[in-house]
Protein backbone atom coordinates (compact mmCIF):
# COMPACT_ATOMS: atom_id res chain seq x y z
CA UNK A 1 8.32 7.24 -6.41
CA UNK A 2 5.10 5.47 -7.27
CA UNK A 3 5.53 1.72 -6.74
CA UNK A 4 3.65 -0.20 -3.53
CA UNK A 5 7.11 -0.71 -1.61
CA UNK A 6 7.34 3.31 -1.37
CA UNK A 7 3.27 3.84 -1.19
CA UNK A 8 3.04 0.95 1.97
CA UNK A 9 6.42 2.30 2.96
CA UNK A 10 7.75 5.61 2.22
CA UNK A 11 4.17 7.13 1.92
CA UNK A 12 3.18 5.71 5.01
CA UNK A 13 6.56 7.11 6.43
CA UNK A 14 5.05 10.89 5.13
CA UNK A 15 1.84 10.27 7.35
CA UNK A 16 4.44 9.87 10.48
CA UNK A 17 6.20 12.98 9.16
CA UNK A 18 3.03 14.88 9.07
CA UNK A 19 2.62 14.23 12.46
CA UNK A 20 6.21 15.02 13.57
CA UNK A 21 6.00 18.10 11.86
CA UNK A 22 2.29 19.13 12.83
CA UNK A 23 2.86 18.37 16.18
CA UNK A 24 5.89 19.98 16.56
CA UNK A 25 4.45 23.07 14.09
CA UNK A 26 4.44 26.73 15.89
CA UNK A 27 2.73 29.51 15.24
CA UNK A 28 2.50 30.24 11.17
CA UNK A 29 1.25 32.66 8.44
CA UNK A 30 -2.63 32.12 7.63
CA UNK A 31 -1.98 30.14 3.94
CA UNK A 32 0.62 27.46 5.91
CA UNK A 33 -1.13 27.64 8.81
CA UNK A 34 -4.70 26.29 6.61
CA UNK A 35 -1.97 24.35 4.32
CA UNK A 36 -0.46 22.46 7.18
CA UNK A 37 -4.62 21.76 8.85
CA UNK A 38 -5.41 20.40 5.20
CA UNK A 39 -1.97 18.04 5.46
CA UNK A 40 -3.48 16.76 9.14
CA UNK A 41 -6.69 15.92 7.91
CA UNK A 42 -5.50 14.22 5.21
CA UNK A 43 -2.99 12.01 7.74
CA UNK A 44 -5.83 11.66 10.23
CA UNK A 45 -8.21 10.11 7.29
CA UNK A 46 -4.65 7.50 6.20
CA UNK A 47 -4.38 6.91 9.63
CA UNK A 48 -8.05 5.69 9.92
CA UNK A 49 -7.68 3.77 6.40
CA UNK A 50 -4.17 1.94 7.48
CA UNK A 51 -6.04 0.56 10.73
CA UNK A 52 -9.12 -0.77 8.35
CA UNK A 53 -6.69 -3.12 6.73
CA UNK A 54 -6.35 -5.06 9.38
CA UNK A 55 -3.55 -6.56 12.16
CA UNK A 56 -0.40 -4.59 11.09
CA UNK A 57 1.72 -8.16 11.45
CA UNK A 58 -0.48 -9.70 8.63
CA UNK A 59 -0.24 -6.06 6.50
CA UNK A 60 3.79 -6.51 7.18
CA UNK A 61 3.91 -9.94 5.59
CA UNK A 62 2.22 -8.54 2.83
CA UNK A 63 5.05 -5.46 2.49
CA UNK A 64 8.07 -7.72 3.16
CA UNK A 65 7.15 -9.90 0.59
CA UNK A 66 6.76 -7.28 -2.04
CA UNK A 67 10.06 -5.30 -0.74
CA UNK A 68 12.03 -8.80 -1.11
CA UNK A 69 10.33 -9.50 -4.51
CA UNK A 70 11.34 -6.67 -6.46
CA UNK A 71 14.56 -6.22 -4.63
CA UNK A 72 15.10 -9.73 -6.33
CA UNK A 73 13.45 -9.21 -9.38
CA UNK A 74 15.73 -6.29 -10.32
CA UNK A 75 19.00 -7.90 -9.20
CA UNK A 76 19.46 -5.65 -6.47
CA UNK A 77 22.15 -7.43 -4.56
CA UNK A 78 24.48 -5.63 -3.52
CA UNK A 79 25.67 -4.87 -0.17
CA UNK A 80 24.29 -0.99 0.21
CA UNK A 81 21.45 -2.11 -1.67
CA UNK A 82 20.41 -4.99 1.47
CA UNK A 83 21.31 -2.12 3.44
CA UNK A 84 18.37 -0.55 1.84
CA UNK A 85 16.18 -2.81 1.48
CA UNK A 86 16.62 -4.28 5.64
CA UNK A 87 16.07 -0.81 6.44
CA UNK A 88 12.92 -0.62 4.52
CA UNK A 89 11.79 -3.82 6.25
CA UNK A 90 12.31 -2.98 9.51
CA UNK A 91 10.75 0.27 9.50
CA UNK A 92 7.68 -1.07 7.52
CA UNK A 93 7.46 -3.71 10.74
CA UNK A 94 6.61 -0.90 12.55
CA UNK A 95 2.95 0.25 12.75
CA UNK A 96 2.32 3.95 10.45
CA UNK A 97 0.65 5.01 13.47
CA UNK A 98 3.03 4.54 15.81
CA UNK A 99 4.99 7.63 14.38
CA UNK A 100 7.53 8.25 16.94
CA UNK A 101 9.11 4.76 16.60
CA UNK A 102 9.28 5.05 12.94
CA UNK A 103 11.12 7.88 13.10
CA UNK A 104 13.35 6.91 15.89
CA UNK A 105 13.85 3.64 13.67
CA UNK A 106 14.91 5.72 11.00
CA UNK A 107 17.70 8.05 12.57
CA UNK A 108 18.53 4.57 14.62
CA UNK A 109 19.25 3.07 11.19
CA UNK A 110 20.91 6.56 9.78
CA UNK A 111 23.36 6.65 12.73
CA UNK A 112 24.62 3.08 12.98
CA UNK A 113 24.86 3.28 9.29
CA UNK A 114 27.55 5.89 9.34
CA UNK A 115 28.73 5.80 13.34
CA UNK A 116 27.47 9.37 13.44
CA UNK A 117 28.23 11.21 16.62
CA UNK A 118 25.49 12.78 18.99
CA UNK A 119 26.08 16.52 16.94
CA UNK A 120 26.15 15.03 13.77
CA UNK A 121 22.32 13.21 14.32
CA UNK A 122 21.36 16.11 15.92
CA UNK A 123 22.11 18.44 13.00
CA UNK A 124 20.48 15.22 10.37
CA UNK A 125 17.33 15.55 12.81
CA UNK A 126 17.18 19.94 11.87
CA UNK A 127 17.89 19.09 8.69
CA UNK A 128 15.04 16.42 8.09
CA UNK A 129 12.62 18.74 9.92
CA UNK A 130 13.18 21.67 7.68
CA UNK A 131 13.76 19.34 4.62
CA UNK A 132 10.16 17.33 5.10
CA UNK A 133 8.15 20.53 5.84
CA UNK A 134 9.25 22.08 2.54
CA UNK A 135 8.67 18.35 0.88
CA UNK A 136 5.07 18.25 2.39
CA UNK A 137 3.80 21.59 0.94
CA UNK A 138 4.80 20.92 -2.56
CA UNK A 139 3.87 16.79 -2.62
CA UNK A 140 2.03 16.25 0.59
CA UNK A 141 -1.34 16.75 -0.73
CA UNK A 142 -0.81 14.92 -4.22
CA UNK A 143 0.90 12.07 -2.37
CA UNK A 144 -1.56 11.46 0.31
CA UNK A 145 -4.33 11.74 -2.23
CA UNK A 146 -2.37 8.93 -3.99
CA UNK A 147 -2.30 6.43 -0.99
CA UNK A 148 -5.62 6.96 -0.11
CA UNK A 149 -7.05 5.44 -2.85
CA UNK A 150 -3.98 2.60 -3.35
CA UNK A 151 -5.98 1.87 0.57
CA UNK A 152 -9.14 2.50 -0.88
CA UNK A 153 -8.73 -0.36 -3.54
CA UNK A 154 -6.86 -2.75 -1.25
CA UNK A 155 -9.82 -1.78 1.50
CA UNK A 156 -12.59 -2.89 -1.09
CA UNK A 157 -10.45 -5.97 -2.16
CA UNK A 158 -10.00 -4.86 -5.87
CA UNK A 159 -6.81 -4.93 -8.05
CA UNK A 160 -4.48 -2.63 -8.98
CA UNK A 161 -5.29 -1.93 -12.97
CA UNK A 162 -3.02 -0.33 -15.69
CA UNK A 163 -5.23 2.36 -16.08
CA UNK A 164 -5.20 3.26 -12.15
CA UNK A 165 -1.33 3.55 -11.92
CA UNK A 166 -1.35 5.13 -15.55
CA UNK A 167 -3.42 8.09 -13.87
CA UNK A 168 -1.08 7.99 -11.00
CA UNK A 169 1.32 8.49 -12.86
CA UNK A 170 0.05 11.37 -14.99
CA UNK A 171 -1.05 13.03 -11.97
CA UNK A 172 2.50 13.34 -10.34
CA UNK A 173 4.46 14.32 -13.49
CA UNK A 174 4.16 17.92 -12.74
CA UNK A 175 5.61 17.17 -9.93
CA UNK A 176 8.46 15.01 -10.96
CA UNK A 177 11.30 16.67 -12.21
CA UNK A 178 11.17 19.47 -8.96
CA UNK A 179 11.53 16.35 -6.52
CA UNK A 180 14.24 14.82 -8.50
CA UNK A 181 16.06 18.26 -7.73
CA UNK A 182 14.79 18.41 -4.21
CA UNK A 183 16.11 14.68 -3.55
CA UNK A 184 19.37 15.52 -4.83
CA UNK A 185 19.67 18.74 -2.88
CA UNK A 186 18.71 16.81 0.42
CA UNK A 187 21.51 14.15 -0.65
CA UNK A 188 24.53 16.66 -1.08
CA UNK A 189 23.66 18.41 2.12
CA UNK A 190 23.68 15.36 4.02
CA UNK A 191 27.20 14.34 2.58
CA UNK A 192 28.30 17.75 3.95
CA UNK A 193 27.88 16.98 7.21
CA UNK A 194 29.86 13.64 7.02
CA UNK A 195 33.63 13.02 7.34
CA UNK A 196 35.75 11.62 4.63
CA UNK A 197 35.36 8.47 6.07
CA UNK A 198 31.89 8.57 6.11
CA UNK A 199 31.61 10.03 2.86
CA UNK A 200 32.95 6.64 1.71
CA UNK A 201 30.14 4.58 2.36
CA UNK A 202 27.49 6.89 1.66
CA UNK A 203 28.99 7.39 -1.72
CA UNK A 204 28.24 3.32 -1.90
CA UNK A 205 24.77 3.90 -0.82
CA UNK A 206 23.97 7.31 -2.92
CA UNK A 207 24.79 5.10 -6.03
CA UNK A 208 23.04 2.21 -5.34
CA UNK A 209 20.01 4.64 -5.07
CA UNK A 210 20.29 6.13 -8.27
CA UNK A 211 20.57 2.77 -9.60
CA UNK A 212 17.02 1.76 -7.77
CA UNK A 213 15.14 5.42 -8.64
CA UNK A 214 16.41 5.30 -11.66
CA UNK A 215 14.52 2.13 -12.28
CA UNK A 216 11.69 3.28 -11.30
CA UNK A 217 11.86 6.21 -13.58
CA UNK A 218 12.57 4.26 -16.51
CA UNK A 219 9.10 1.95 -15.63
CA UNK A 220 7.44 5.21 -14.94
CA UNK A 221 7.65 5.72 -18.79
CA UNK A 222 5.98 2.78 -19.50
CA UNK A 223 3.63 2.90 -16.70
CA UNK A 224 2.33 5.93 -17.80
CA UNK A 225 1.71 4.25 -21.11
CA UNK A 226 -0.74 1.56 -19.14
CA UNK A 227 1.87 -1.08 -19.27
CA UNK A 228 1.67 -1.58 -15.80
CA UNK A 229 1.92 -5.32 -14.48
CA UNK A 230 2.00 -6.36 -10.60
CA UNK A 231 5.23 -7.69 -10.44
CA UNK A 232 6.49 -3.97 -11.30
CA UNK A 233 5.33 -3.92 -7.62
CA UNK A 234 6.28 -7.24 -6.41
CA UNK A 235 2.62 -8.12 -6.12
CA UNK A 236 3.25 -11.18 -8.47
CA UNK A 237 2.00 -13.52 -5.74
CA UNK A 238 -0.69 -11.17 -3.98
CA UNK A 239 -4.46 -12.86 -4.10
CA UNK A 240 -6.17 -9.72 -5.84
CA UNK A 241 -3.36 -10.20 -8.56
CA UNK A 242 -2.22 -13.75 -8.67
CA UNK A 243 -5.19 -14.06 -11.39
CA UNK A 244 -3.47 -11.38 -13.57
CA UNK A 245 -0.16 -12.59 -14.21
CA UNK A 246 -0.43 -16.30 -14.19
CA UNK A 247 -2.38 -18.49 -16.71
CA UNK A 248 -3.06 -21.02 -13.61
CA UNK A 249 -7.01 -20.97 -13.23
CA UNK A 250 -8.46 -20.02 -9.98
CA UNK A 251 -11.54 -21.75 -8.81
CA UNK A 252 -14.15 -20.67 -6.71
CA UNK A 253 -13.39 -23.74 -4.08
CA UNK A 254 -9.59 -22.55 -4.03
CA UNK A 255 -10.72 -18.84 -3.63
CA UNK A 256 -13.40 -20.21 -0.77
CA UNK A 257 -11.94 -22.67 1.22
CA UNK A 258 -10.47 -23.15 4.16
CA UNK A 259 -12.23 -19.54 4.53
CA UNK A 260 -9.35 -18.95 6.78
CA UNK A 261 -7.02 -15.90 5.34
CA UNK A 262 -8.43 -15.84 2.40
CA UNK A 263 -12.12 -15.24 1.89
CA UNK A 264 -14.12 -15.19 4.78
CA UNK A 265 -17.82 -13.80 5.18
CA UNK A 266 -17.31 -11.84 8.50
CA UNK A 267 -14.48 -10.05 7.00
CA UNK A 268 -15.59 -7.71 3.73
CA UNK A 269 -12.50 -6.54 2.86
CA UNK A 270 -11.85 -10.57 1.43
CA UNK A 271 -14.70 -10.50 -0.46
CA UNK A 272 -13.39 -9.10 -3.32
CA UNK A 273 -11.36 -12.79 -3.63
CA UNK A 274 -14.03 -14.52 -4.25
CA UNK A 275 -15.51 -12.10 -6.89
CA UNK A 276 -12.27 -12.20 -9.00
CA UNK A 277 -12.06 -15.68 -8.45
CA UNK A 278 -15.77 -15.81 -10.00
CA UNK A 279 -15.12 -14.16 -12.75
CA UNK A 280 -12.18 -15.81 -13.68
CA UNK A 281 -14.33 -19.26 -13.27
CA UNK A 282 -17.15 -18.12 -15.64
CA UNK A 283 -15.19 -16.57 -17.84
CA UNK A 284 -17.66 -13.26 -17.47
CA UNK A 285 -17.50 -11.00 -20.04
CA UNK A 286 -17.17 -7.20 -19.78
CA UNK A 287 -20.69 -6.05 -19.11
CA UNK A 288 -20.77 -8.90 -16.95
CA UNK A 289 -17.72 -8.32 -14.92
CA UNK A 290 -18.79 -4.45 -14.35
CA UNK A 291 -22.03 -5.78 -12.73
CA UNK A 292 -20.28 -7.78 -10.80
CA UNK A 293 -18.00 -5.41 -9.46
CA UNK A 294 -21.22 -3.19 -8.88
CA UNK A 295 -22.68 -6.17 -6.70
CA UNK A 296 -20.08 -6.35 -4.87
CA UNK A 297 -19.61 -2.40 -4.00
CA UNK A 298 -22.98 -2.23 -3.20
CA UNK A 299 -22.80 -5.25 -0.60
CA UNK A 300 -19.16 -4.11 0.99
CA UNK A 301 -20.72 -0.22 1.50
CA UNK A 302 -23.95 -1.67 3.24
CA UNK A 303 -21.16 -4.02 5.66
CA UNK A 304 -18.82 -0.99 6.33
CA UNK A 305 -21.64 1.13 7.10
CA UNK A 306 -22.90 -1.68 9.48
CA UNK A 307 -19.19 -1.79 10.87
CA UNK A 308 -18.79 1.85 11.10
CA UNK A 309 -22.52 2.01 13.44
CA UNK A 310 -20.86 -0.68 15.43
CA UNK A 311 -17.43 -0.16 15.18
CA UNK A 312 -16.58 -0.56 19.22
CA UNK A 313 -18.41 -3.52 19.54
CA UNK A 314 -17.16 -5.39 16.22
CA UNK A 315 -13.32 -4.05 17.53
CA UNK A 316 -13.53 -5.89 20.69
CA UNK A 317 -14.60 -9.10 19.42
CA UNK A 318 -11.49 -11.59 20.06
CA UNK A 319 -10.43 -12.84 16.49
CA UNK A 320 -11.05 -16.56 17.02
CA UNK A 321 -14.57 -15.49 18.13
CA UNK A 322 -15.36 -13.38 14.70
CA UNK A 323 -16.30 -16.59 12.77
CA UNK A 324 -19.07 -17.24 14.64
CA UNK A 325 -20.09 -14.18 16.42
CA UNK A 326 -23.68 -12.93 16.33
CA UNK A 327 -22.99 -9.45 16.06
CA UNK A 328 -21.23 -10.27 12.54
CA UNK A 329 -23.73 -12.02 11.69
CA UNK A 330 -25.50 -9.46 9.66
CA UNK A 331 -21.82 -9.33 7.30
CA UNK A 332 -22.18 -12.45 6.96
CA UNK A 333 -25.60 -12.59 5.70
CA UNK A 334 -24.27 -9.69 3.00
CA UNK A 335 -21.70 -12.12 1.95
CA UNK A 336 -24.30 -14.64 1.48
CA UNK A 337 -25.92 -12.55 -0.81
CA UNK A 338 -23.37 -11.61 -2.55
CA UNK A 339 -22.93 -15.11 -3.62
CA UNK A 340 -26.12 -15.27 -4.88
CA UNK A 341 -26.41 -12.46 -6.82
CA UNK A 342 -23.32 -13.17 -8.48
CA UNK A 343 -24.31 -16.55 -9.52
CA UNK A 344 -27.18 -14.51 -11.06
CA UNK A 345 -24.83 -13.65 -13.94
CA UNK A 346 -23.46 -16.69 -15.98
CA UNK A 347 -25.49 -18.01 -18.85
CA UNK A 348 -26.03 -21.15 -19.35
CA UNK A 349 -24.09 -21.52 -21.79
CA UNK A 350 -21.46 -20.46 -19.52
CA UNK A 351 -22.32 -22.62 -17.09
CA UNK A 352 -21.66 -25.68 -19.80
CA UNK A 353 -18.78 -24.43 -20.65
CA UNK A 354 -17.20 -25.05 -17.12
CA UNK A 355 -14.47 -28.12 -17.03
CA UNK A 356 -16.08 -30.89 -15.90
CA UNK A 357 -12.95 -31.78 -14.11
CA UNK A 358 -13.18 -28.25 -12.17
CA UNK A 359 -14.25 -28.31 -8.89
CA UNK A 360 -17.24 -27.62 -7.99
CA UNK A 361 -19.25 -24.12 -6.82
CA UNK A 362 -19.59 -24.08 -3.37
């Protein structure tokens, strides 16, 4: 369950549940009644996160990238299996907030799948209903707790670490085994409602998931050991992780310029580019990288706060106005400091130790 394709995907798909089901949610008993507000606050505070990250086409390009990587990386070729992983892609195209086409997407996908009749998605749409309100009580909480801070760390332009997933990991293990058995429940009663003929191909497509979960619980072992890497997650070629799987050096020129989609001073959630990138450069060491990552918290909190006071004006700024825009101006001059705090850090014997053939600090 834990990898970024189903966080970015089928834990995004839980915030559009939530509001199916809250919206749709009659009277209840007190304890679901407070269980289900909790749930609704928690998808109202995702919802906000999700729309921090930015336009939802350059988030996608992001997704479909990791969905294709580790649908590659794991061999996972066959035909139900591109069934899968199209249907993944085109739902993820699809804005988290924009609930109602998600889930229209998804029964779309469900019925062309197996040429079900009107009665037969009618009875898959009761089904899912009961199926995801049950699901939401017992992992709602834990699993929105869980993508709020994967958006958290992506929001502040920070890595993924071992340690993080590890946690993750850790956390949901009570949880595990009971949605194995609730997953496998919600498979046999959809195969009931199917004819023989129908049956066929979803017998194709329940074994190609086993195949994929059970992947993922076989890495889940060794995640929870801290042996987490980002192409588990398809995030091989991902800025915040490039850095961590390849032995290419990143310089702070590559990490700075064109300033277009990659680090630019009106945008703090790209800063944290250009801090890994510096770190990587000067080769910091521990104490030094933990100030640096303290710089940098301390700069992106004073721009969100300045964001969040201004939020309606920044939001109606055109995007090929930001660069230069006066009311960003005051970001900008946190990035600028930023910079110079950071260069603060290196020794000078650090500072030797730089190639000579490396381009130079901006």
């Amino acid at each position: 369950m834990c990898t970024l394709p189903s966080v970015l995907v089928t834990v995004l798909l839980w915030c559009s549940s939530t509001h199916l089901v809250y919206s749709q949610q009659q009277a209840a008993p007190a304890d679901e009644q407070e269980a289900m507000d909790e749930l609704g606050q928690l998808d109202q505070e995702l919802e906000a996160k999700v729309r921090q990250l930015g336009n939802w086409d350059e988030q996608y390009a992001l997704i479909e990238e990791v969905i294709n990587n580790v649908w590659t990386d794991n061999g996972w070729n066959d035909e139900a299996d591109r069934v899968a992983r199209d249907a993944a892609l085109q739902i993820s195209r699809i804005p988290p907030w924009e609930f109602n086409r998600r889930i229209d997407t998804f029964y779309g996908i469900i019925r062309q799948r197996y040429e079900l009749t009107p009665q037969q998605v009618d009875q898959l749409q009761k089904m899912m209903m009961q199926e995801m309100m049950g699901m939401m009580f017992k992992y709602g909480s834990i699993s929105m707790q869980h993508a709020g801070e994967i958006l958290d760390t992506r929001l502040s332009g920070q890595p993924f670490t071992p340690e993080q997933v590890a946690r993750w990991i850790k956390e949901f293990d009570p949880y595990i085994e009971e949605y194995q058995r609730d997953v496998d429940r919600l498979i046999a009663k959809f195969r009931e409602q199917l004819t023989p003929e129908q049956q066929k191909i979803f017998e194709l497509d329940a074994a190609s998931f086993r195949k994929r979960f059970g992947k993922i619980m076989e890495m889940r072992e060794q995640w929870r050991e801290g042996l987490w890497k980002p192409s588990d997650w398809g995030l091989q070629n991902d800025p915040l992780h490039r850095g961590l799987t390849t032995s290419q050096p990143v310089t702070l020129t590559e990490a700075a310029a064109p300033l277009d989609n990659r680090v630019l001073p009106y945008d703090e959630t790209t800063w944290g580019y250009y801090v890994l990138a510096f770190i990587r450069h000067y080769h910091l060491d521990a104490a030094q990288q933990q100030a640096a990552i303290s710089i940098h918290r301390d700069l992106l909190t004073q721009a969100k706060r300045y964001r969040l006071t201004h939020f309606e004006a920044l939001a109606a700024i055109p995007r090929e106005q930001q660069a230069d825009h006066p009311l960003l101006a005051p970001i900008c001059e946190k990035f600028a400091e930023l910079q110079k705090r950071l260069d603060l850090l290196p020794t000078s014997q650090q500072r030797t130790a730089i190639d000579p053939a490396a381009a130079p600090l901006p």
